[in-house]
Protein backbone atom coordinates (compact mmCIF):
# COMPACT_ATOMS: atom_id res chain seq x y z
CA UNK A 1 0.00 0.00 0.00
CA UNK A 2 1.34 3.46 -0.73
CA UNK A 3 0.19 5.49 3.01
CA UNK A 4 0.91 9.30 1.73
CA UNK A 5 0.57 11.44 4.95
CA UNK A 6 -0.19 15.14 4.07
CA UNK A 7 -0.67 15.95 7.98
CA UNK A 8 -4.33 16.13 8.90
CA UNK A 9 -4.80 16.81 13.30
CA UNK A 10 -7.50 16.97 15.23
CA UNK A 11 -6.63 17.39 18.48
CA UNK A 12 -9.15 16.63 21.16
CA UNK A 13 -9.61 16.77 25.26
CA UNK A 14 -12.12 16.44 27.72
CA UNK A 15 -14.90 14.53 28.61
CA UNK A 16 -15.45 11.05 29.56
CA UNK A 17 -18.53 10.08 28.15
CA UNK A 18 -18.71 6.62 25.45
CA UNK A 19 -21.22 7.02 23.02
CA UNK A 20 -21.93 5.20 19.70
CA UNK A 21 -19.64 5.95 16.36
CA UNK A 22 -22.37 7.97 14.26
CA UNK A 23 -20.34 10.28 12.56
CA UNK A 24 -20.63 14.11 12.50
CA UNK A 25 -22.84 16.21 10.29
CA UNK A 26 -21.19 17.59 7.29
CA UNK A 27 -23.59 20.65 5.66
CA UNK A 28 -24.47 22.97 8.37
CA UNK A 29 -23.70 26.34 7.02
CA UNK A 30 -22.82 29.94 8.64
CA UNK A 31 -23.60 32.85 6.00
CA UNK A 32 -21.28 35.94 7.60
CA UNK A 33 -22.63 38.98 6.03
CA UNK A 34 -22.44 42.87 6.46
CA UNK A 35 -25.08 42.97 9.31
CA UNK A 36 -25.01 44.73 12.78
CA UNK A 37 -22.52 42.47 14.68
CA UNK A 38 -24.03 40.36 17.60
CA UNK A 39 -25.31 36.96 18.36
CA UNK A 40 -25.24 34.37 15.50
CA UNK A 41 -28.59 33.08 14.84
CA UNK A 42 -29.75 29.70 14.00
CA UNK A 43 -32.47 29.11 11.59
CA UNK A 44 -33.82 26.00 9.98
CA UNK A 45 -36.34 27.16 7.54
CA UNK A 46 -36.95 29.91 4.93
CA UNK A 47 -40.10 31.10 6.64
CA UNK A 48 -38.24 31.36 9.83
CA UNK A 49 -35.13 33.92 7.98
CA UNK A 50 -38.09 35.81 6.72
CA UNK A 51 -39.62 35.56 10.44
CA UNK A 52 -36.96 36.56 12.56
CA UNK A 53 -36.68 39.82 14.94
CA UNK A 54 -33.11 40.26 14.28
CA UNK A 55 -33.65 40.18 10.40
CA UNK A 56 -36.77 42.43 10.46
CA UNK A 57 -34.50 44.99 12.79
CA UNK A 58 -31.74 44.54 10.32
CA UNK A 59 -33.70 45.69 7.19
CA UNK A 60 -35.35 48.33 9.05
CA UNK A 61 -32.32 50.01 10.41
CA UNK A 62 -30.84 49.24 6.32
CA UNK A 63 -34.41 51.43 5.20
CA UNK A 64 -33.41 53.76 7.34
CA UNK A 65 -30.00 54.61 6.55
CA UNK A 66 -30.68 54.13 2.71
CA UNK A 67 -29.42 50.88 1.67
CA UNK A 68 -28.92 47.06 2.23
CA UNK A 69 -26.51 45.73 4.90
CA UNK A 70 -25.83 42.78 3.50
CA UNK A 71 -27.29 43.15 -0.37
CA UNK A 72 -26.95 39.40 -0.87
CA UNK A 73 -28.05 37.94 1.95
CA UNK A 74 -31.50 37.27 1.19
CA UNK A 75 -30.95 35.92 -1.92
CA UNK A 76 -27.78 33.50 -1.31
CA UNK A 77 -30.25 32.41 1.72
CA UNK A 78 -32.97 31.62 -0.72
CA UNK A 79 -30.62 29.60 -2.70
CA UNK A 80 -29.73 27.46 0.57
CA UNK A 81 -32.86 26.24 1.02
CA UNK A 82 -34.26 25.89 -2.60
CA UNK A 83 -31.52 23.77 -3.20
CA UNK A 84 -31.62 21.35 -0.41
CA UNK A 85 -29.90 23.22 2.10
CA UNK A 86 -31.20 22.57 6.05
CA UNK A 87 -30.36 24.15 9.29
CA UNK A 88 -27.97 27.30 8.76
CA UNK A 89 -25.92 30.60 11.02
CA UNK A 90 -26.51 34.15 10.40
CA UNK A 91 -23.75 35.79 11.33
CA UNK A 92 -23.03 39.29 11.27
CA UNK A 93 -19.49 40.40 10.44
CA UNK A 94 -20.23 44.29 11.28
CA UNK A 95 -21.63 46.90 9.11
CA UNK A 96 -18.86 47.72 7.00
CA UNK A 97 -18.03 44.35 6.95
CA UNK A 98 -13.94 44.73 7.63
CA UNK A 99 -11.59 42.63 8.17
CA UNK A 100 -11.45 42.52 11.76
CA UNK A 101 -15.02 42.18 11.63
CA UNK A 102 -15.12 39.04 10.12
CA UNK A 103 -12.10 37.58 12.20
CA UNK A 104 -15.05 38.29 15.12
CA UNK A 105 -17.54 36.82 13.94
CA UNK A 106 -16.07 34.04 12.29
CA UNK A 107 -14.50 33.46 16.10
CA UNK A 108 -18.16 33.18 17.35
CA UNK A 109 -19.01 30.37 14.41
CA UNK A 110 -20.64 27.33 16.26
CA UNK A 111 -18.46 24.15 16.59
CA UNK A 112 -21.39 22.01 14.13
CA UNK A 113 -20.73 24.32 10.80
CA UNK A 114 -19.34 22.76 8.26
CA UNK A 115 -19.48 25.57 5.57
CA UNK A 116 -18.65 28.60 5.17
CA UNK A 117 -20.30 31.48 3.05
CA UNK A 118 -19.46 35.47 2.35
CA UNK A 119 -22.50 36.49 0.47
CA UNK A 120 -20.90 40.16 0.85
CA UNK A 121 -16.98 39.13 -0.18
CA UNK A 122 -16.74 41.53 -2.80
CA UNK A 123 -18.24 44.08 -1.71
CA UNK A 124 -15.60 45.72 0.27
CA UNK A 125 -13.51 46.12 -2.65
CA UNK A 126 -9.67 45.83 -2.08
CA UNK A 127 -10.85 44.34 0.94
CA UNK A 128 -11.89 41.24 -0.68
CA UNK A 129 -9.59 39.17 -0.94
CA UNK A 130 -7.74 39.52 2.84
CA UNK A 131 -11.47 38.23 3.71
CA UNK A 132 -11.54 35.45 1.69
CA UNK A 133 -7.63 34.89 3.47
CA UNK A 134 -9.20 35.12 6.74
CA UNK A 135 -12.50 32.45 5.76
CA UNK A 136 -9.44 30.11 4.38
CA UNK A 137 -7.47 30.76 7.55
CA UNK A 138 -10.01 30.44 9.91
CA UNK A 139 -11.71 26.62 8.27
CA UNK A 140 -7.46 25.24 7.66
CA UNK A 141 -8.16 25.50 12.02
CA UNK A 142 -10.98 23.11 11.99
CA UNK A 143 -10.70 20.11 9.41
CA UNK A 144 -14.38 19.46 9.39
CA UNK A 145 -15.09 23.41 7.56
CA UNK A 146 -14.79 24.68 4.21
CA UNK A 147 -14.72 28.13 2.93
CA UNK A 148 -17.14 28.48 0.18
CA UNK A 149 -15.73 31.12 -2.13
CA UNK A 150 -17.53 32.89 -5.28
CA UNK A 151 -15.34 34.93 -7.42
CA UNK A 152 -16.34 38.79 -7.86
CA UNK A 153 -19.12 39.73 -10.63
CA UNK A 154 -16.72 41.12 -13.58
CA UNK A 155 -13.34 39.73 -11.92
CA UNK A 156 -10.80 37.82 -14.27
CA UNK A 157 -12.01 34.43 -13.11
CA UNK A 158 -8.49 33.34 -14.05
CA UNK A 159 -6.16 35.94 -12.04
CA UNK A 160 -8.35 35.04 -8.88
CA UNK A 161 -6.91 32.04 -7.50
CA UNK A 162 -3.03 33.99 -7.59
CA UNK A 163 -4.89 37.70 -6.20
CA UNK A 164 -5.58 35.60 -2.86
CA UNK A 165 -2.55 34.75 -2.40
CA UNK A 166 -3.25 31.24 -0.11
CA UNK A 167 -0.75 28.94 1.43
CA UNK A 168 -1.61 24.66 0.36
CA UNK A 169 -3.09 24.12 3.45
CA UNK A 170 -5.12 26.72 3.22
CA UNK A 171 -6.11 26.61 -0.28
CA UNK A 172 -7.19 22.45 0.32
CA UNK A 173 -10.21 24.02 2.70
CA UNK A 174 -11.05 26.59 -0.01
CA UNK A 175 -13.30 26.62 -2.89
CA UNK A 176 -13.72 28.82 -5.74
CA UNK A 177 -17.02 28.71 -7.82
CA UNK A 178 -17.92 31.46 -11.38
CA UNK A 179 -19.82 33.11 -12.87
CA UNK A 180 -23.07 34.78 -11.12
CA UNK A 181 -26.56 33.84 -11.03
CA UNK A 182 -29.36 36.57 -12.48
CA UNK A 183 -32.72 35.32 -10.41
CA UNK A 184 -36.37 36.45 -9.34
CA UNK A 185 -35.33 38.99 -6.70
CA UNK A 186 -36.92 37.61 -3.32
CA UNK A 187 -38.52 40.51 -2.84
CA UNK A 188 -39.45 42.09 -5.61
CA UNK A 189 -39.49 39.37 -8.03
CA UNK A 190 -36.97 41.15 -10.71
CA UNK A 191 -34.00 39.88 -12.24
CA UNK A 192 -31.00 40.70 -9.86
CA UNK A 193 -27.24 39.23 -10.17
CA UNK A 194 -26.69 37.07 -6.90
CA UNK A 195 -23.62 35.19 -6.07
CA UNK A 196 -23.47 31.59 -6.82
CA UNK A 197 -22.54 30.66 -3.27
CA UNK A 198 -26.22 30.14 -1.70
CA UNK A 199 -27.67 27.61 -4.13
CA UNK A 200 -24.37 25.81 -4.96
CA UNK A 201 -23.80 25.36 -0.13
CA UNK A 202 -27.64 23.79 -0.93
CA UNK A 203 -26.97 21.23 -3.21
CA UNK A 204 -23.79 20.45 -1.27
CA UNK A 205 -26.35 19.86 1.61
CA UNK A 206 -28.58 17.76 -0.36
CA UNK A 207 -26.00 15.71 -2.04
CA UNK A 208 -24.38 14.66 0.96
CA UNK A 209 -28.20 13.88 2.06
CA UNK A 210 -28.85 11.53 -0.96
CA UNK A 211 -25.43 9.76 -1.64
CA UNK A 212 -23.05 10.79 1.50
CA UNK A 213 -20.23 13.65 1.56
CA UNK A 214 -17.89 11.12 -0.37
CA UNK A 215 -19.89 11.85 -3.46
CA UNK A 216 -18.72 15.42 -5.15
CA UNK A 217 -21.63 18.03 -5.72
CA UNK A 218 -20.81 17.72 -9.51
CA UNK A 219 -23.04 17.40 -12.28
CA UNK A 220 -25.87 19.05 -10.25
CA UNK A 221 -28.78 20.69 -11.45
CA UNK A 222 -29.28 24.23 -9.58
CA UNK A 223 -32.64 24.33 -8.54
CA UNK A 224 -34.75 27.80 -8.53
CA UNK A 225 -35.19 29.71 -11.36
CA UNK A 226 -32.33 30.97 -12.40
CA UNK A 227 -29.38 32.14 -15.25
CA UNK A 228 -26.20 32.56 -15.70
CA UNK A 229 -24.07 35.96 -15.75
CA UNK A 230 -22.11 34.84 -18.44
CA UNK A 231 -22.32 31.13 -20.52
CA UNK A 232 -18.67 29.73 -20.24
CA UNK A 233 -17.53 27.47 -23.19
CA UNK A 234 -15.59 24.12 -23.03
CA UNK A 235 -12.35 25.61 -23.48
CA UNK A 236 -12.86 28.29 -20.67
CA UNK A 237 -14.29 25.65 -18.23
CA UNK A 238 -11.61 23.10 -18.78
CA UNK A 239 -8.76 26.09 -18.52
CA UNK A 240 -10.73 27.69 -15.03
CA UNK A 241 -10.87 23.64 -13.79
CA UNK A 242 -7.11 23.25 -14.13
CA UNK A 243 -6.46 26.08 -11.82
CA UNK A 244 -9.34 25.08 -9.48
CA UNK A 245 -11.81 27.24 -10.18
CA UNK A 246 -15.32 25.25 -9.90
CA UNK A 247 -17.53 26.50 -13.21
CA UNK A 248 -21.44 26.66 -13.53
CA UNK A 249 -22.48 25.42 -16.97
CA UNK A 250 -25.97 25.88 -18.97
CA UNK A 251 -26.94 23.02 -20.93
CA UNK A 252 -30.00 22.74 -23.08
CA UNK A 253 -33.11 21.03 -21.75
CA UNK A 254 -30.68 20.43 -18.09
CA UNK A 255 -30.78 23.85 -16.67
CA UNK A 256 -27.26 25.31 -14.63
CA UNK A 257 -24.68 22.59 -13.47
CA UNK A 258 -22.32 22.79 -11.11
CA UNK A 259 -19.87 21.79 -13.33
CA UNK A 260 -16.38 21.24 -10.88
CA UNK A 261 -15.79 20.19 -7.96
CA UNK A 262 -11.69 21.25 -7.25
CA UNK A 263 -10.38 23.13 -3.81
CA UNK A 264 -7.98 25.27 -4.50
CA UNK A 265 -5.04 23.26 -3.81
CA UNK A 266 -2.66 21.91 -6.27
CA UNK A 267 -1.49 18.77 -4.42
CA UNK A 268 -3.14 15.65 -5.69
CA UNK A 269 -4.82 14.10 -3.06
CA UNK A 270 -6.46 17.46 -1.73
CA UNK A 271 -7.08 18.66 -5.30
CA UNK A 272 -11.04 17.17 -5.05
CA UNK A 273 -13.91 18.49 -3.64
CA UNK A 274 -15.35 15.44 -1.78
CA UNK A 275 -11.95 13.70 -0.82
CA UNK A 276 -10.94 16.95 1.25
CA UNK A 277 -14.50 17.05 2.80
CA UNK A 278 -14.56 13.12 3.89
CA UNK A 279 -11.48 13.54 5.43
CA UNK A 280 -12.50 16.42 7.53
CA UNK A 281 -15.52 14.16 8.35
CA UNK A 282 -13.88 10.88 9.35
CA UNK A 283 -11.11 13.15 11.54
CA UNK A 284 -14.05 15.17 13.12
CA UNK A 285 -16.05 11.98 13.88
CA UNK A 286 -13.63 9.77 14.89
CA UNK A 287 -12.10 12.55 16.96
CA UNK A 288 -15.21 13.59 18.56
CA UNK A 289 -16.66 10.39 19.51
CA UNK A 290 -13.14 8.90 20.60
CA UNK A 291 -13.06 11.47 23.44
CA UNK A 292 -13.87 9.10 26.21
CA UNK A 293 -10.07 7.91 25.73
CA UNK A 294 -9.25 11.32 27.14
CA UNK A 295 -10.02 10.19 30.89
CA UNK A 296 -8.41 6.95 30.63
CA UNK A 297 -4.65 5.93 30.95
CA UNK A 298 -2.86 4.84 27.54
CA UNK A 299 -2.34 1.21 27.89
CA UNK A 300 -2.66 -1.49 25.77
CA UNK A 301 -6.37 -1.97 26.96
CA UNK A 302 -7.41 1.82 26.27
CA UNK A 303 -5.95 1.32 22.38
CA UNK A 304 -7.52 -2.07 21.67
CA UNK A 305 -10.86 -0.46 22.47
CA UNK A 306 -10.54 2.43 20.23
CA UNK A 307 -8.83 0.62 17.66
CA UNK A 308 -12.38 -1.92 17.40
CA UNK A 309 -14.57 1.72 17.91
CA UNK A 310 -12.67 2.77 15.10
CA UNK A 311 -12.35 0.09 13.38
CA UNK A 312 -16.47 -0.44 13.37
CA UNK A 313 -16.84 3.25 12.62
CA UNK A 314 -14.87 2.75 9.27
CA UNK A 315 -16.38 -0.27 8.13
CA UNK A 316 -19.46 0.80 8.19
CA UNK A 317 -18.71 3.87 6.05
CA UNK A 318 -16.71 1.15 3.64
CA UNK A 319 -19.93 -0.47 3.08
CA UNK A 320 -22.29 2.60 1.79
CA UNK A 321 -19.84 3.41 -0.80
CA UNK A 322 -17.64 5.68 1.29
CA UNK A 323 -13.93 3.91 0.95
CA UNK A 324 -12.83 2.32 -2.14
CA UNK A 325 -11.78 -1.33 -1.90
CA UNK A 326 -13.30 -4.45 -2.14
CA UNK A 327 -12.79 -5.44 1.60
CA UNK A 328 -12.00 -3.12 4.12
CA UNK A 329 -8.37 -3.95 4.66
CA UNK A 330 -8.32 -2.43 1.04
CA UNK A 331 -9.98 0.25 2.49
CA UNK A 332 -8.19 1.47 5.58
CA UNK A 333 -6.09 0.71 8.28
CA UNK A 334 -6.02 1.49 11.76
CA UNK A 335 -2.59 2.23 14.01
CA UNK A 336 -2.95 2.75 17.66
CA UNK A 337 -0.62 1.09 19.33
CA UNK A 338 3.37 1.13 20.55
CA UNK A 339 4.04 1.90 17.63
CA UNK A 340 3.26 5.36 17.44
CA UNK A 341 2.12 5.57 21.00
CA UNK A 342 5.72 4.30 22.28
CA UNK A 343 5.91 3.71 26.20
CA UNK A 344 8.53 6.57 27.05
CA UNK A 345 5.79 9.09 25.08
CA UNK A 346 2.68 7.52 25.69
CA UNK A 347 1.67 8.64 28.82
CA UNK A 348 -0.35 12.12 28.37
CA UNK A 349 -1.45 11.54 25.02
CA UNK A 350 -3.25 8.77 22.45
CA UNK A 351 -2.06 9.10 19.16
CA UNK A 352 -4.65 7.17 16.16
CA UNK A 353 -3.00 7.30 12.66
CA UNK A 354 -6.04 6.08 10.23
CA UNK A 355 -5.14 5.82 6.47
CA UNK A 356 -8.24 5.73 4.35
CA UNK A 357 -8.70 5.10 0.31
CA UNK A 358 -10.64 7.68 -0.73
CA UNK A 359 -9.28 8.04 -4.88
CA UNK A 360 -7.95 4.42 -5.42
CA UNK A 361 -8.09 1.16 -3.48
CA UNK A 362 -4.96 0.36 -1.11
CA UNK A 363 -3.61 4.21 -1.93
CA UNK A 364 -4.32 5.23 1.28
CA UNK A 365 -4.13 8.91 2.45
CA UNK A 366 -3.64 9.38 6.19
CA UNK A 367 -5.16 11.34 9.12
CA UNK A 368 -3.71 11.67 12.67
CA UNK A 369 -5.90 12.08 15.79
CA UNK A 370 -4.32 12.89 19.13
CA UNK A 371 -6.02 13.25 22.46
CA UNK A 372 -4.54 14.57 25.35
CA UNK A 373 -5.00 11.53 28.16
CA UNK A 374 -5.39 11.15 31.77
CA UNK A 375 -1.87 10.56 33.48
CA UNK A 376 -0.68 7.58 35.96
């Protein structure tokens, strides 16, 4: 087996409690926008956006000072839940939505997102792309988060991925998706450009829903009524694709596609969409519910039973379809043992090194888990 090991941690501490090996969710999205900065909301419906207080307040106090907040907020909601999308944060990164204000509110995300959205990216001009920086910054910090990126509405599609400037690590929990949508304003029911963003996090949501987060949101219909800015041809897809930059097609008689599904990195076993997100999930999930090993002293009994808890965990997601190979020790291993829990380091910590074949069977890319653990 060829075990490449691009260095994926979660590092974990605290409480004792077992509980079953469920997995974590994958497609709960925060949507930071230019609104008055305070407590992130959580809403589950598109009645309930339309519902809130804080909203209503929101577009009141934007009436009243002659403009929109957050001019795509609405809309990029809208798309969320037309396309599939379920329980989301609101998130207010300020009203001039800087970039200190989204490093606060992004610190105030909720530990269950999964995705992030800037409805507003663009619209602080030069200020752009050090937010899109900070959203790849802040989701290369938790492995189970992506930064769901749309490009600007006449940028050079092309120049973008160089203008923002992002290290690997942080361009492999960083996507890039062009051009914009024109749909039925929400409220006024006229044609309005909207960033892609919205409706593209929704079918994310709803393809991980129907086939699992292994499968990449590719070849999806948008749903909603709605256009392109601009109708890319073959050759400008294929040349955006190479440099990562996810396309939207329009197709006779199949509506708009999400046609790509590339991060921004250039290394080859981050370079896809639903590799980079399954890995976040399995480290998330095995880290999370693995966290009873935190109370207990590393010995040989402590890493037998996480090596079966994990063991069960990834078989089970071998047999919907998640891991390629036609038996699971095709499919992934599990080390946690002396070998990389050696007796003169052991004590204080549990180190889990899972290698899992997510692009070919027995090429097996690895994750490391390490829990801090109770002492003699």
């Amino acid at each position: 087996m060829n075990d490449h090991a691009p260095g994926v941690f979660g590092n974990e501490s605290s409480s004792c409690g077992v509980r079953p090996l469920s997995g974590s969710s994958t497609s709960i999205a925060a949507f930071v926008g230019h609104l008055e900065a305070g407590e992130p909301r959580r809403i589950t419906t598109w009645k309930e956006f339309n519902e809130d207080a804080s909203t209503a307040d929101e577009d009141k106090r934007a009436a009243e000072s002659g403009g929109a907040r957050s001019p795509y907020l609405a809309a990029t909601v809208s798309g969320w839940f037309a396309n599939g999308g379920g329980a989301c944060w609101i998130v207010g990164a300020g009203q001039d939505g800087s970039v200190a204000g989204y490093e606060v509110a992004l610190a105030c995300l909720d530990p269950e997102v999964n995705i992030v959205v800037a409805p507003d990216l663009w619209e602080g001009g030069d200020d752009g792309a050090a937010i899109a920086r900070v959203l790849a910054r802040h989701c290369t910090a938790a492995p189970n988060r992506m930064a769901l990126l749309h490009t600007a509405k006449d940028a050079d599609a092309a120049a973008l991925p160089k203008l923002l400037g992002l290290n690997e690590e942080e361009a492999q929990h960083t996507t890039l998706y062009h051009p914009w949508l024109s749909v039925s304003d929400v409220s006024q029911g006229e044609p309005r450009l909207i960033p892609p963003c919205g409706h593209v996090a929704g079918t994310w949501a709803r393809t991980d829903a129907e086939h699992g987060v292994h499968t990449a949101p590719v070849h999806v219909a948008l749903r909603g009524s709605t256009r392109l800015q601009r109708r890319l041809t073959a050759a400008e897809q294929g040349a955006l694709n190479h440099m990562g930059v996810n396309c939207l097609r329009a197709f006779p008689g199949q509506g708009t596609l999400i046609w790509g599904a590339r991060t921004l990195s250039q290394d080859s076993d981050w370079r896809y969409l639903n590799v980079r997100r399954l890995a976040g999930h399995l480290t998330e999930s095995i880290s999370s519910e693995t966290r009873w090993a935190a109370c207990r002293r590393n010995d040989e009994r402590l890493r037998a039973a996480v090596r079966a808890y994990v063991t069960s965990f990834l078989t089970s997601k071998w047999r919907t379809g998640a891991l390629l190979g036609e038996t699971p020790e095709d499919s992934f291993h599990v080390i946690c043992d002396e070998s990389n829990n050696p007796p003169e380091t052991g004590q204080g910590s549990l180190s889990i090194h899972v290698g899992f074949a997510a692009l070919r069977p027995a090429e097996l890319i690895s994750i490391v888990i390490v829990h801090q653990t109770a002492a003699e």
